[in-house]
C-alpha atoms as a PDB file:
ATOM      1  CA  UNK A   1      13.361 -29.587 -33.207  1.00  0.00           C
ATOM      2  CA  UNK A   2      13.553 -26.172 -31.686  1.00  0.00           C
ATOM      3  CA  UNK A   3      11.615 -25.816 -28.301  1.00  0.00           C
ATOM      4  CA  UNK A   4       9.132 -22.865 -29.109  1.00  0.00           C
ATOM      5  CA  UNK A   5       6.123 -21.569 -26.529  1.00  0.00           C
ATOM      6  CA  UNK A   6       2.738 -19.880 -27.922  1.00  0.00           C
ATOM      7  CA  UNK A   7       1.998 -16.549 -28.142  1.00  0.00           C
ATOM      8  CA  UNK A   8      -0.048 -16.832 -24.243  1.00  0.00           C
ATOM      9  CA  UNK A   9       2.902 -17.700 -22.485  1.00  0.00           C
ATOM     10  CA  UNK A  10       4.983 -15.601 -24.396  1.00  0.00           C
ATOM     11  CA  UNK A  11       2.583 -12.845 -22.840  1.00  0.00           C
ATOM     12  CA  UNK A  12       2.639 -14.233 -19.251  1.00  0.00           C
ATOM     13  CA  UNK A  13       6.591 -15.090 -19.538  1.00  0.00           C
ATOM     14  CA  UNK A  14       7.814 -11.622 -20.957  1.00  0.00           C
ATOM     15  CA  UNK A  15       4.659  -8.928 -19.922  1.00  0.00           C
ATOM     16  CA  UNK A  16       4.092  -7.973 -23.364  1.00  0.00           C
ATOM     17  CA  UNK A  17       0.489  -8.409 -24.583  1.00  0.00           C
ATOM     18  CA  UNK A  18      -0.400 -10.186 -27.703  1.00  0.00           C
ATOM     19  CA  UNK A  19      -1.465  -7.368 -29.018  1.00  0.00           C
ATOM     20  CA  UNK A  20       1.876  -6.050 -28.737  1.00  0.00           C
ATOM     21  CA  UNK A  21       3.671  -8.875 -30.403  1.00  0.00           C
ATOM     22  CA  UNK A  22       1.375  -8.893 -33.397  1.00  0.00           C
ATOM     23  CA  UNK A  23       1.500  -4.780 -34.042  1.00  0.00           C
ATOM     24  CA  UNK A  24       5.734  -5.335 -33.184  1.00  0.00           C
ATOM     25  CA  UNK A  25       5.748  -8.378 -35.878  1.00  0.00           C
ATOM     26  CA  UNK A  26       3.448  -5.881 -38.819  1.00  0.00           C
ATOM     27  CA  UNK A  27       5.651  -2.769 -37.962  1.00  0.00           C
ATOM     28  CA  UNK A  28       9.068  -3.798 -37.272  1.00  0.00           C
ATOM     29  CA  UNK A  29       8.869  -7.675 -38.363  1.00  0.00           C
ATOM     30  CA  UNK A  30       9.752  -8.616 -35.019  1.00  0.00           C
ATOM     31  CA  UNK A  31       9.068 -11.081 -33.185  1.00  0.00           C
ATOM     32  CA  UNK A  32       9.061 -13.532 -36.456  1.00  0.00           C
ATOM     33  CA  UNK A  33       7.137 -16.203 -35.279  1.00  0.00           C
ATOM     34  CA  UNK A  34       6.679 -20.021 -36.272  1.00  0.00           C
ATOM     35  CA  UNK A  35       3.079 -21.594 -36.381  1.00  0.00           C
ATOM     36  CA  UNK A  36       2.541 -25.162 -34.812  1.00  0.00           C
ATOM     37  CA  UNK A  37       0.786 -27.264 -36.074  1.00  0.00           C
ATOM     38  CA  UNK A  38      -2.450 -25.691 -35.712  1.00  0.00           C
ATOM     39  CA  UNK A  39      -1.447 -22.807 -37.642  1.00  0.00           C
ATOM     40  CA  UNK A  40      -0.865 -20.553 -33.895  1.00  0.00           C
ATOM     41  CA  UNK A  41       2.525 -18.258 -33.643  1.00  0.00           C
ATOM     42  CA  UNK A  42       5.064 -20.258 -31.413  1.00  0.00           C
ATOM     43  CA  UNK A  43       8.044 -18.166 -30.375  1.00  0.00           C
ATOM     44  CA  UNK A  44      11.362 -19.534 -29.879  1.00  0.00           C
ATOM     45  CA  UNK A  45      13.438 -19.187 -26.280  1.00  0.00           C
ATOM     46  CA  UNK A  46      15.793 -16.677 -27.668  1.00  0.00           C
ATOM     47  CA  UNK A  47      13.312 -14.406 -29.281  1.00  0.00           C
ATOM     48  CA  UNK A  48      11.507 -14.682 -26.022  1.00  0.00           C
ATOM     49  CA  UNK A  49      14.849 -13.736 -24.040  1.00  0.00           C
ATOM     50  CA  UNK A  50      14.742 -10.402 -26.463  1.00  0.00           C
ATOM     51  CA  UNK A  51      11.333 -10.168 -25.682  1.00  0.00           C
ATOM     52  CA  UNK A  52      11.929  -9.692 -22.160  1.00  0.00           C
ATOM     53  CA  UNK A  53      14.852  -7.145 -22.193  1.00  0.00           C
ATOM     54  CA  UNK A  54      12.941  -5.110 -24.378  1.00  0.00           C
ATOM     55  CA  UNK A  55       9.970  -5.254 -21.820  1.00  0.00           C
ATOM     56  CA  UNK A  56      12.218  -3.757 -19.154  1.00  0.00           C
ATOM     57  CA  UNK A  57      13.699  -1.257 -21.305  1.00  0.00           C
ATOM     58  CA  UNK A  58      10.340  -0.150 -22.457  1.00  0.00           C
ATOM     59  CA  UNK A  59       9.485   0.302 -18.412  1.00  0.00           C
ATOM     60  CA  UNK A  60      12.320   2.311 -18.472  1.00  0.00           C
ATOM     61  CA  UNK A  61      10.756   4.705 -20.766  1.00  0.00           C
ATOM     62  CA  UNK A  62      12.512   3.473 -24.540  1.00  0.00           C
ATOM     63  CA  UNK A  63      10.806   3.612 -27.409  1.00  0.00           C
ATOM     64  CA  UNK A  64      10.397   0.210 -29.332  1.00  0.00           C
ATOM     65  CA  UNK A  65      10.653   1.633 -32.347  1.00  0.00           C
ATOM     66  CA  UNK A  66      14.352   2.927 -31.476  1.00  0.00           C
ATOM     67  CA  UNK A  67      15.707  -0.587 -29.808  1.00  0.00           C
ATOM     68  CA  UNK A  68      14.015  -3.327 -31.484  1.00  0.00           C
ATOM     69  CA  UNK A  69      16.477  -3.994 -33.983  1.00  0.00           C
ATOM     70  CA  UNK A  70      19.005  -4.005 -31.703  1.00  0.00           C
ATOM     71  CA  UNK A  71      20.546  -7.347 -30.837  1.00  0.00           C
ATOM     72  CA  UNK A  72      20.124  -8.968 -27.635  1.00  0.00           C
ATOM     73  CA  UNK A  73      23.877  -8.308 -26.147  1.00  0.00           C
ATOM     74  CA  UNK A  74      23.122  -4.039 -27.287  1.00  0.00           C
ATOM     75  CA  UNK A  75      19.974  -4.666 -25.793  1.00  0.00           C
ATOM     76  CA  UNK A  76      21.049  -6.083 -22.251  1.00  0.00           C
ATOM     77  CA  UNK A  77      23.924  -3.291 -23.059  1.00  0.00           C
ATOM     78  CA  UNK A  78      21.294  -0.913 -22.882  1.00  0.00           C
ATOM     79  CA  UNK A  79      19.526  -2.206 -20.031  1.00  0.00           C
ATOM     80  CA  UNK A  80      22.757  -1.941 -17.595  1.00  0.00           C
ATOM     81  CA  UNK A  81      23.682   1.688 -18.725  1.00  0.00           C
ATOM     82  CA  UNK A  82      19.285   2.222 -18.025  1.00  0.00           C
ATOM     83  CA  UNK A  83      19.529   1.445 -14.324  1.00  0.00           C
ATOM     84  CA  UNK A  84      19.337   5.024 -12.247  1.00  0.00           C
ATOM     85  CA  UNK A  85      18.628   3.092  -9.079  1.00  0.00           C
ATOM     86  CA  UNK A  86      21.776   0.852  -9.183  1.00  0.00           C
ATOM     87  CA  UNK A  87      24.319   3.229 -10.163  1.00  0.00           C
ATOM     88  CA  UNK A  88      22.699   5.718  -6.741  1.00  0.00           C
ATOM     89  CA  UNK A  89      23.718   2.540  -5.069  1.00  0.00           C
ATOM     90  CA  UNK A  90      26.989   2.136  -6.024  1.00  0.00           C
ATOM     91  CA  UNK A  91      27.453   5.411  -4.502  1.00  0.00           C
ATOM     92  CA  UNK A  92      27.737   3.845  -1.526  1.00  0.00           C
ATOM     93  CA  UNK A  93      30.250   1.510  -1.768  1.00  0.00           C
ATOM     94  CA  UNK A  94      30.399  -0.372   1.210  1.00  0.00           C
ATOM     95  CA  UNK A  95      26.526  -1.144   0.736  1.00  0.00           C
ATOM     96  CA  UNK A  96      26.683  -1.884  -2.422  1.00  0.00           C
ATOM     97  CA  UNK A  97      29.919  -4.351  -1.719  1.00  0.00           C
ATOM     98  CA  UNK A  98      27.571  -6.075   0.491  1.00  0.00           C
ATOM     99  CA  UNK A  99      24.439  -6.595  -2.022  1.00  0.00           C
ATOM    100  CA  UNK A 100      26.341  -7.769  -4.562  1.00  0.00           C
ATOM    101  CA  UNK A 101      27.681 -10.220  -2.317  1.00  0.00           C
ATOM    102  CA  UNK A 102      24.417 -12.146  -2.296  1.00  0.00           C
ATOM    103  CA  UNK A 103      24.240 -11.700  -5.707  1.00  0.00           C
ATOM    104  CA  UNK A 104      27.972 -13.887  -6.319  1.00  0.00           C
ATOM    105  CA  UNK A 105      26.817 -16.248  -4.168  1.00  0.00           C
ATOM    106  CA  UNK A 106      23.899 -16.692  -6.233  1.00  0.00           C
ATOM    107  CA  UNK A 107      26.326 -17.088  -8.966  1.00  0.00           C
ATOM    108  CA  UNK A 108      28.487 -19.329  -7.171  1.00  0.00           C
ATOM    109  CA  UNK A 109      25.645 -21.313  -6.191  1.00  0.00           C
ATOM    110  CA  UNK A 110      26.039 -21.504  -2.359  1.00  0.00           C
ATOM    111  CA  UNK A 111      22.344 -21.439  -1.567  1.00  0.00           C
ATOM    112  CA  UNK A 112      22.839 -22.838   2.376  1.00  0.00           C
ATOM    113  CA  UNK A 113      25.744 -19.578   2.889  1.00  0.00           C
ATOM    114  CA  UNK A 114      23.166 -17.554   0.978  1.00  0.00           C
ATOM    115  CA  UNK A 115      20.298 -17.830   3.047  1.00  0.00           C
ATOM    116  CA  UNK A 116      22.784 -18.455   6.411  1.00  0.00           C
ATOM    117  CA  UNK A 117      24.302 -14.503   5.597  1.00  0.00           C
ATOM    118  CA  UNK A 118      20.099 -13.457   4.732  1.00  0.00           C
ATOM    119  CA  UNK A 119      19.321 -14.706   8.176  1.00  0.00           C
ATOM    120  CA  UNK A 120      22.197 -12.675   9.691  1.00  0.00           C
ATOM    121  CA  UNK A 121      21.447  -9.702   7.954  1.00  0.00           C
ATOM    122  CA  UNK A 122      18.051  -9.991   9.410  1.00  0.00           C
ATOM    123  CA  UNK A 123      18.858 -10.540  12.689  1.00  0.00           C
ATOM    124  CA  UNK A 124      21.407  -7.911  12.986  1.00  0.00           C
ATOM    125  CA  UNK A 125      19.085  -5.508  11.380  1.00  0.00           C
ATOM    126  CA  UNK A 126      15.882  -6.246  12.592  1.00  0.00           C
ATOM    127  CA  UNK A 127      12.799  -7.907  10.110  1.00  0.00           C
ATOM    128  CA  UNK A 128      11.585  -4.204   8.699  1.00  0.00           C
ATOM    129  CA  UNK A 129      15.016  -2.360   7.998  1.00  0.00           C
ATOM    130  CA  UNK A 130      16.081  -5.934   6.607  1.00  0.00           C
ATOM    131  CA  UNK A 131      12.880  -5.831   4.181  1.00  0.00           C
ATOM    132  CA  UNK A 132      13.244  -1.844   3.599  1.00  0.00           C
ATOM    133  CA  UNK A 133      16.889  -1.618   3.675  1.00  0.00           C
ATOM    134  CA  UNK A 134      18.393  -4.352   1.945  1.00  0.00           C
ATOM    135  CA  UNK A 135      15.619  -6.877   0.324  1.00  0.00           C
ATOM    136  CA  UNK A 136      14.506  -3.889  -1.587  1.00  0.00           C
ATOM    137  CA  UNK A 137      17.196  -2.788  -3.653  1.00  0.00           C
ATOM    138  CA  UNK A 138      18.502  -6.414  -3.687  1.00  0.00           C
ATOM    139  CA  UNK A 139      15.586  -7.476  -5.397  1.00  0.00           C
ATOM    140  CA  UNK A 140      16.435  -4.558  -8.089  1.00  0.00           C
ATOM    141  CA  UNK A 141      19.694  -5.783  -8.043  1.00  0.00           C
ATOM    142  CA  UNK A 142      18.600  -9.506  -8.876  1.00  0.00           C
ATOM    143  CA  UNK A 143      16.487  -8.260 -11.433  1.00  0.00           C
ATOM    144  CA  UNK A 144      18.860  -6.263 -13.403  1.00  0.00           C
ATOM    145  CA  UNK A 145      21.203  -8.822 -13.526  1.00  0.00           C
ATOM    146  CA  UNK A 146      18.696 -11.552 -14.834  1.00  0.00           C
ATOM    147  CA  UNK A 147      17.570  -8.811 -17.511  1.00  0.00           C
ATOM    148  CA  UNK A 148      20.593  -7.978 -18.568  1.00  0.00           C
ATOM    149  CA  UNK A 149      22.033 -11.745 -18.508  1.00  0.00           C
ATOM    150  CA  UNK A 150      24.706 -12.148 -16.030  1.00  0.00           C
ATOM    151  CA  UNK A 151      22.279 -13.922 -13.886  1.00  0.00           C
ATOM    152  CA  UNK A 152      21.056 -17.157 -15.063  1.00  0.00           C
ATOM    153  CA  UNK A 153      17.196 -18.362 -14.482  1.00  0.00           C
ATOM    154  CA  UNK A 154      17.925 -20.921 -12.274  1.00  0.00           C
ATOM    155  CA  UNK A 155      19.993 -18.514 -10.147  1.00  0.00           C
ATOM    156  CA  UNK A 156      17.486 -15.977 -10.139  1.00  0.00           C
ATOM    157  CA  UNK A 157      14.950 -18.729  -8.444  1.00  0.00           C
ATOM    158  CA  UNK A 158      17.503 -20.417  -6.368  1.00  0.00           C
ATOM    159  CA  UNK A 159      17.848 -16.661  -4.071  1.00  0.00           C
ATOM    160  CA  UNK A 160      13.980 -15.873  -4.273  1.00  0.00           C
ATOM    161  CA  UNK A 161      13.775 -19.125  -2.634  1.00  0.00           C
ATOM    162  CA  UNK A 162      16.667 -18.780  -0.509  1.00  0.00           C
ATOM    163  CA  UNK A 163      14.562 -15.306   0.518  1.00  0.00           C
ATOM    164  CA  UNK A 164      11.203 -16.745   0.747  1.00  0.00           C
ATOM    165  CA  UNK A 165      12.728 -19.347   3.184  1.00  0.00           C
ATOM    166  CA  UNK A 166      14.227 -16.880   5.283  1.00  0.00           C
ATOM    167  CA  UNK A 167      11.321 -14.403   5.580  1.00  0.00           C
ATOM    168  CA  UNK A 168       8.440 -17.100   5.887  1.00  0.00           C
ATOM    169  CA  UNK A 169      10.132 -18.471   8.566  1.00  0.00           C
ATOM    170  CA  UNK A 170      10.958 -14.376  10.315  1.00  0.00           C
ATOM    171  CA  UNK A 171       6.897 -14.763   9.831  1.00  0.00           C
ATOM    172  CA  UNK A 172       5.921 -17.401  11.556  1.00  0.00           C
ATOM    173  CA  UNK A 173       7.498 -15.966  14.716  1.00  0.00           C
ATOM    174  CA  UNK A 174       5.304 -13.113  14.740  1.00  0.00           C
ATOM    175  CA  UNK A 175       2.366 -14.482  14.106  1.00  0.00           C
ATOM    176  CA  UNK A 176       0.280 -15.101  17.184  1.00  0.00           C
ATOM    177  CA  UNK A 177      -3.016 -17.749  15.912  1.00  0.00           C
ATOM    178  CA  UNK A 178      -4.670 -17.962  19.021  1.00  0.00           C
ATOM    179  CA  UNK A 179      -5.559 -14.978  18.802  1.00  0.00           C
ATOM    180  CA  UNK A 180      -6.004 -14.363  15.240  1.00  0.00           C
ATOM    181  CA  UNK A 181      -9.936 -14.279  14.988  1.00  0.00           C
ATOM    182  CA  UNK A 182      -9.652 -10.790  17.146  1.00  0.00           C
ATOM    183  CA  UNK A 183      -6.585  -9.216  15.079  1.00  0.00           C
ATOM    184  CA  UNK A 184      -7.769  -6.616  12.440  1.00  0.00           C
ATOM    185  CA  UNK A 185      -7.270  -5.060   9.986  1.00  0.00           C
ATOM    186  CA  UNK A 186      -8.031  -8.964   8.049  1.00  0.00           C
ATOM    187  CA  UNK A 187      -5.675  -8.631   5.019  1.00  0.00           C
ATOM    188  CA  UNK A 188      -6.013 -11.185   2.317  1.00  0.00           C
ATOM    189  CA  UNK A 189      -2.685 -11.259  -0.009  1.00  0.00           C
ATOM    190  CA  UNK A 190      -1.998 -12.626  -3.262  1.00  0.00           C
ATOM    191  CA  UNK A 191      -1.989 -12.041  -7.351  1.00  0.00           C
ATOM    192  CA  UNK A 192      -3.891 -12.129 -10.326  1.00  0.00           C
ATOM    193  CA  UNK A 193      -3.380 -15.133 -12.633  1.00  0.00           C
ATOM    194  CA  UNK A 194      -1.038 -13.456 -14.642  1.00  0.00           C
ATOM    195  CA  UNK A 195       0.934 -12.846 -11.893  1.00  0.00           C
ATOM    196  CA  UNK A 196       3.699 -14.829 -11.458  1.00  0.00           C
ATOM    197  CA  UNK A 197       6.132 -13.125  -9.319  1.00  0.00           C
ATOM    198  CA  UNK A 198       5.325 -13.598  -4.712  1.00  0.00           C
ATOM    199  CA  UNK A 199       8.720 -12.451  -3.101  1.00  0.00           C
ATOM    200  CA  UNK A 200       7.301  -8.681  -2.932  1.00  0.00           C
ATOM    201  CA  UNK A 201       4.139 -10.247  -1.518  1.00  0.00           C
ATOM    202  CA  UNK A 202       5.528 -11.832   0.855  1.00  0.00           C
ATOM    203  CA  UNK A 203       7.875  -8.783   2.249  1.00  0.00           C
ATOM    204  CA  UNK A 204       4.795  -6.960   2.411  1.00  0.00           C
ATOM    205  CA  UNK A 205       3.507 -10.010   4.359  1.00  0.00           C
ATOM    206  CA  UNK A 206       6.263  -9.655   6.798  1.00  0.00           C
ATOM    207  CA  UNK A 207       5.581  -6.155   7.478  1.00  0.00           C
ATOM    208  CA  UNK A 208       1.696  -6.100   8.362  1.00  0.00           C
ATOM    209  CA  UNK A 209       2.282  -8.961  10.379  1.00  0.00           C
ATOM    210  CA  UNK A 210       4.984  -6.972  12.201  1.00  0.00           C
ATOM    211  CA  UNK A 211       2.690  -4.002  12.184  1.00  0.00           C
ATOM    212  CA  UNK A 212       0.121  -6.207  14.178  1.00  0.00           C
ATOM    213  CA  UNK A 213      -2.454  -7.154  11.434  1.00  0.00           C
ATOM    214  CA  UNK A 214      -4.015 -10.547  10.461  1.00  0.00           C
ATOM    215  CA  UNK A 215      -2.732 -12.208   7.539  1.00  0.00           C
ATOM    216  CA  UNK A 216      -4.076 -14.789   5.350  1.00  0.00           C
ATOM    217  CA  UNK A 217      -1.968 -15.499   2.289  1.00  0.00           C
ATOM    218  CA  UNK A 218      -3.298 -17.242  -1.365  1.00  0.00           C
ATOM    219  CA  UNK A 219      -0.222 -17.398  -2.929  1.00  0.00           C
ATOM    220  CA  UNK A 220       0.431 -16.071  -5.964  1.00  0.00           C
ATOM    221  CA  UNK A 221      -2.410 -16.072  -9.565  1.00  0.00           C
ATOM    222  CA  UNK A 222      -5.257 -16.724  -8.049  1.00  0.00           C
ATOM    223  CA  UNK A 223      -8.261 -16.495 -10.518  1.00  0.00           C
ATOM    224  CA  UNK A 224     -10.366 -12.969  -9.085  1.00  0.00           C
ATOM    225  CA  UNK A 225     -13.769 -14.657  -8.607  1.00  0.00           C
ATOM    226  CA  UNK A 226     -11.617 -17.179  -6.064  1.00  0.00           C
ATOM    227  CA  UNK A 227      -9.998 -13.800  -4.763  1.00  0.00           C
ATOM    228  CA  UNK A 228     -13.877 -12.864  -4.205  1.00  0.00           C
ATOM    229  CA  UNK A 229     -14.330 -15.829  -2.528  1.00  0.00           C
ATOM    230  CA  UNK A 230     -11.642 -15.960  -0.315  1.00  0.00           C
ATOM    231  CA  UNK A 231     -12.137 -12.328   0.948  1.00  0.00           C
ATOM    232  CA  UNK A 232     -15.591 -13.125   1.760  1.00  0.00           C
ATOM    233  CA  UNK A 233     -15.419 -16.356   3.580  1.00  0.00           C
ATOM    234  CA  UNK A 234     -12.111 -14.753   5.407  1.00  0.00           C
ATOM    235  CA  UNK A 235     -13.900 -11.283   6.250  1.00  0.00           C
ATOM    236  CA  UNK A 236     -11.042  -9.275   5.070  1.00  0.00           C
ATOM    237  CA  UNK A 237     -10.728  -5.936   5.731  1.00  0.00           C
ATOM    238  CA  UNK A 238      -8.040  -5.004   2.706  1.00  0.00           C
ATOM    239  CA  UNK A 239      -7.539  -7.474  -0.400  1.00  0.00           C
ATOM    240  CA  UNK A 240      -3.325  -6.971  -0.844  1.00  0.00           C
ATOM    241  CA  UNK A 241      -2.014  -7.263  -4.259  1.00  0.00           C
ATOM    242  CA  UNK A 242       1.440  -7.100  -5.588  1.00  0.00           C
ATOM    243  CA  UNK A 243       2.416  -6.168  -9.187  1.00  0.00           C
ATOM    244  CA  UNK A 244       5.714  -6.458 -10.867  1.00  0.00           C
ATOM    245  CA  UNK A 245       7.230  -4.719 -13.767  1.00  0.00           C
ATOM    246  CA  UNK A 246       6.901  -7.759 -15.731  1.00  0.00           C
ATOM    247  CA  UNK A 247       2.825  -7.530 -15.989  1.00  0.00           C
ATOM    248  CA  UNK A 248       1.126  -5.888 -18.533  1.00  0.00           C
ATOM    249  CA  UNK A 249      -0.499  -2.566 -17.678  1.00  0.00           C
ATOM    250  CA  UNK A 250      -3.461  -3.444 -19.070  1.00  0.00           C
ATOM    251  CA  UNK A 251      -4.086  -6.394 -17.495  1.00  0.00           C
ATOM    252  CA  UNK A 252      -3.147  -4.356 -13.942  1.00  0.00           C
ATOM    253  CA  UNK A 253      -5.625  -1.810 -14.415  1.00  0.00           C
ATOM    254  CA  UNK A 254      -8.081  -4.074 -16.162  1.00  0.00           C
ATOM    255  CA  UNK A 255      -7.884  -6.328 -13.133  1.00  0.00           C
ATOM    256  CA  UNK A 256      -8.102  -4.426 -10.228  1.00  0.00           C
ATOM    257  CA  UNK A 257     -11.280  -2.852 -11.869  1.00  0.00           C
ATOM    258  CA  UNK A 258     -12.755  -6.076 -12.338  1.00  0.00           C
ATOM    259  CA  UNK A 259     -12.092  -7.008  -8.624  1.00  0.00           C
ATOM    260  CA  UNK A 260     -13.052  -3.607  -7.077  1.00  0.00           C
ATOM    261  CA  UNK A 261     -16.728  -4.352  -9.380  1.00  0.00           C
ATOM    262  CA  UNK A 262     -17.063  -7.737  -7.374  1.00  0.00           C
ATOM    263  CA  UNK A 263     -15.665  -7.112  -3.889  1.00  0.00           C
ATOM    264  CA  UNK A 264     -18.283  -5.535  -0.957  1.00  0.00           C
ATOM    265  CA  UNK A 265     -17.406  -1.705  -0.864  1.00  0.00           C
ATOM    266  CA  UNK A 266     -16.489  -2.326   2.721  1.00  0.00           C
ATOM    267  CA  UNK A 267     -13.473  -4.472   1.388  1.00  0.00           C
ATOM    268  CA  UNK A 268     -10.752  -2.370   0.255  1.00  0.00           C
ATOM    269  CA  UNK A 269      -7.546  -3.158  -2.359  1.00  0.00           C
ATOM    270  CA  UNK A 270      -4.359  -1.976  -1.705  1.00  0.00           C
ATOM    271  CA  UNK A 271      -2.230  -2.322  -4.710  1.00  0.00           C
ATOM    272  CA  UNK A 272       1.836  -2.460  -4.816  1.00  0.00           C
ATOM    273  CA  UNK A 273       4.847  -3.208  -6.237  1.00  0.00           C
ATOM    274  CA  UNK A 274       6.927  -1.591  -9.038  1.00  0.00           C
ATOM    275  CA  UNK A 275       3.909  -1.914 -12.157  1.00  0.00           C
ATOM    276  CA  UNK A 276       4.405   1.617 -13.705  1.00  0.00           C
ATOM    277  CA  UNK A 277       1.136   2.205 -14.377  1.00  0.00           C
ATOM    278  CA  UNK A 278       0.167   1.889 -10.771  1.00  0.00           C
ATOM    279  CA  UNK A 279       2.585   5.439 -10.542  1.00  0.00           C
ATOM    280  CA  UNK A 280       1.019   6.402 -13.839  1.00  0.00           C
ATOM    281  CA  UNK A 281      -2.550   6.188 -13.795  1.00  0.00           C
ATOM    282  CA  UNK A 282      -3.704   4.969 -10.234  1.00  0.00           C
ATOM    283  CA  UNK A 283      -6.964   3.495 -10.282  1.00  0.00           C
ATOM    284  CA  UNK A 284      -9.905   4.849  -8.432  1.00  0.00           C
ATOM    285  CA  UNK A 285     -10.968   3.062  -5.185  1.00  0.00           C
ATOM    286  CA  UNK A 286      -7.860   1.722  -4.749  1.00  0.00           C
ATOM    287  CA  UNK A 287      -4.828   2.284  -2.628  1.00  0.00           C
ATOM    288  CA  UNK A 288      -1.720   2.089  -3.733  1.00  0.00           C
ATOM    289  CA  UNK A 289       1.261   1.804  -1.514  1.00  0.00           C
ATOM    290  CA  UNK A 290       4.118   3.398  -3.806  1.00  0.00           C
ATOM    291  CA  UNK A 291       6.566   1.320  -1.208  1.00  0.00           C
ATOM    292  CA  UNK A 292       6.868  -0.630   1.511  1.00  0.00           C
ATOM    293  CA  UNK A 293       7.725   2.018   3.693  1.00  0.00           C
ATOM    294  CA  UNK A 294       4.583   3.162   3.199  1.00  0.00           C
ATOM    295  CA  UNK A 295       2.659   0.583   4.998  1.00  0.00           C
ATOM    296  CA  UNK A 296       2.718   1.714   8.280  1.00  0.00           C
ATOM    297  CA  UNK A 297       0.948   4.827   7.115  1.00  0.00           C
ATOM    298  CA  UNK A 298      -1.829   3.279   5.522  1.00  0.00           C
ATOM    299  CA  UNK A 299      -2.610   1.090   8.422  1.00  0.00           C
ATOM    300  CA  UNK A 300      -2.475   3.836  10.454  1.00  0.00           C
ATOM    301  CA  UNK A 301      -4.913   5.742   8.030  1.00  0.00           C
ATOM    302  CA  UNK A 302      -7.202   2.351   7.605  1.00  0.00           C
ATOM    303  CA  UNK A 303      -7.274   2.328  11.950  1.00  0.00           C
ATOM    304  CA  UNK A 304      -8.514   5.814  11.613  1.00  0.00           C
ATOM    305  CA  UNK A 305     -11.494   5.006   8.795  1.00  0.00           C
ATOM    306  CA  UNK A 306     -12.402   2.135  10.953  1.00  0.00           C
ATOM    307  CA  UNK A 307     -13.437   4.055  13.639  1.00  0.00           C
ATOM    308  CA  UNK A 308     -15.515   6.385  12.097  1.00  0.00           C
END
């Protein structure tokens, strides 16, 4: 028997909304789900693989109604000829040589030289141009090749661990506990449930710690009212959040309104990662960091409000 998932992982695995799948599967008769056997649609792996090109392609600004019938292989096609950001990098060549050099040995599966040639990288460059400089488009790198399908899964989570590793540990140097009760700004990271994706939390992570503030880290999807919770019994200052491309807008915006109703108004949310809508439509109240360049502006800015 074909292994199929239901419609609310389809949601959390590919961004799309169930909404979305059931207007795309009236209009365009895709996706063509099954029903298990209590009558619920089930979606099978490759129509969820589709599923998740067209998601990028659709942050990307195509229309479904113009690439839906498209198969997969036009679709990931699509998706390479789509990338502005890669083809400025392979402008540079040399640089661009050297990020896709993590990315074969992601392919070759040499995760101990991997994270070995990470660790160099960051100590020849230093923990914030290594985040800034290289993590950041190599992350858009990684991505674009798992979308488009010359990056397997497995690969994909064998370098965010291979990153993670490197970076907690770049962490854990700077961080200074006995005197953590005094640090501030008190900055609470994590997700929302349906988000899945930490590796741009935790490069954020690595930068306010290196910028001097307090971190306390959740992980990633934690429920809000446990995000409430947390922020209270840790004092925090700023409730982080990081958003990927994968998420659905709605549940962004939706989310971040639901935690700005239930956190103190002395508690602020600062909102980042590469979620469209938070370019879009930025919510009130909160403060979105359109990079992570950008965070040593707001903390100076958030130094400034504190001493008013």
């Amino acid at each position: 028997m074909a292994i199929s998932i239901s419609i609310s992982a389809a949601e959390r695995d590919t961004g799309l909304s169930k909404d979305a799948l059931r207007v795309w599967e009236r209009r365009y008769g895709f996706p063509a789900p099954m029903r298990d056997s209590l009558g619920e649609r089930a979606y099978s792996l490759e129509q969820v693989e589709k599923l998740r090109v067209l998601k990028r392609l659709l942050d990307q600004g195509h229309r479904p109604g113009k690439i839906i019938h498209y198969s997969v292989q036009e679709l990931q096609q699509l998706a390479q000829e789509s990338v502005p950001a890669i083809k400025m990098a392979a402008e540079s060549g040399a640089e661009n040589a050297e990020l896709q050099g993590f990315v074969d040995l992601c392919k070759a599966h040499q995760a101990e030289t991997l994270r070995h040639n990470l660790a160099q990288s960051l100590s020849r460059m230093g923990l914030e141009r290594f985040i800034v400089e290289l993590m950041a488009p190599l992350n858009q790198l990684v991505g674009e090749a798992w979308a488009n399908g010359t990056l397997q899964i497995f690969e994909e989570h064998l370098y965010t661990e291979s990153v993670q590793a490197v970076l907690r540990t770049a962490i854990s140097m700077l961080q200074r506990p006995h005197a953590a009760e005094s640090i501030r700004p008190r900055i609470l990271l994590t997700t929302l449930p349906q988000e899945q994706h930490g590796l741009g939390l935790l490069m954020a992570e690595a930068i306010f710690v290196l910028e001097g503030a307090n971190c306390i880290s959740l992980g990633v999807q934690t429920p809000i009212m446990e995000i409430v919770n947390a922020a209270n019994a840790q004092r925090a200052d700023i409730v982080a959040l990081s958003f990927s491309q994968a998420m659905n807008p709605r549940q962004v915006l939706q989310g971040l309104e639901d935690l700005r109703k239930k956190l103190p108004v002395t508690t602020e949310i600062w909102a980042g990662g590469h979620s469209p809508v938070l370019a879009r439509r930025p919510p009130q109240s909160v403060y979105v960091l359109p990079n992570l360049a950008d965070i040593h502006t707001r903390l100076s800015e958030w130094h400034a409000r504190d001493q008013k």
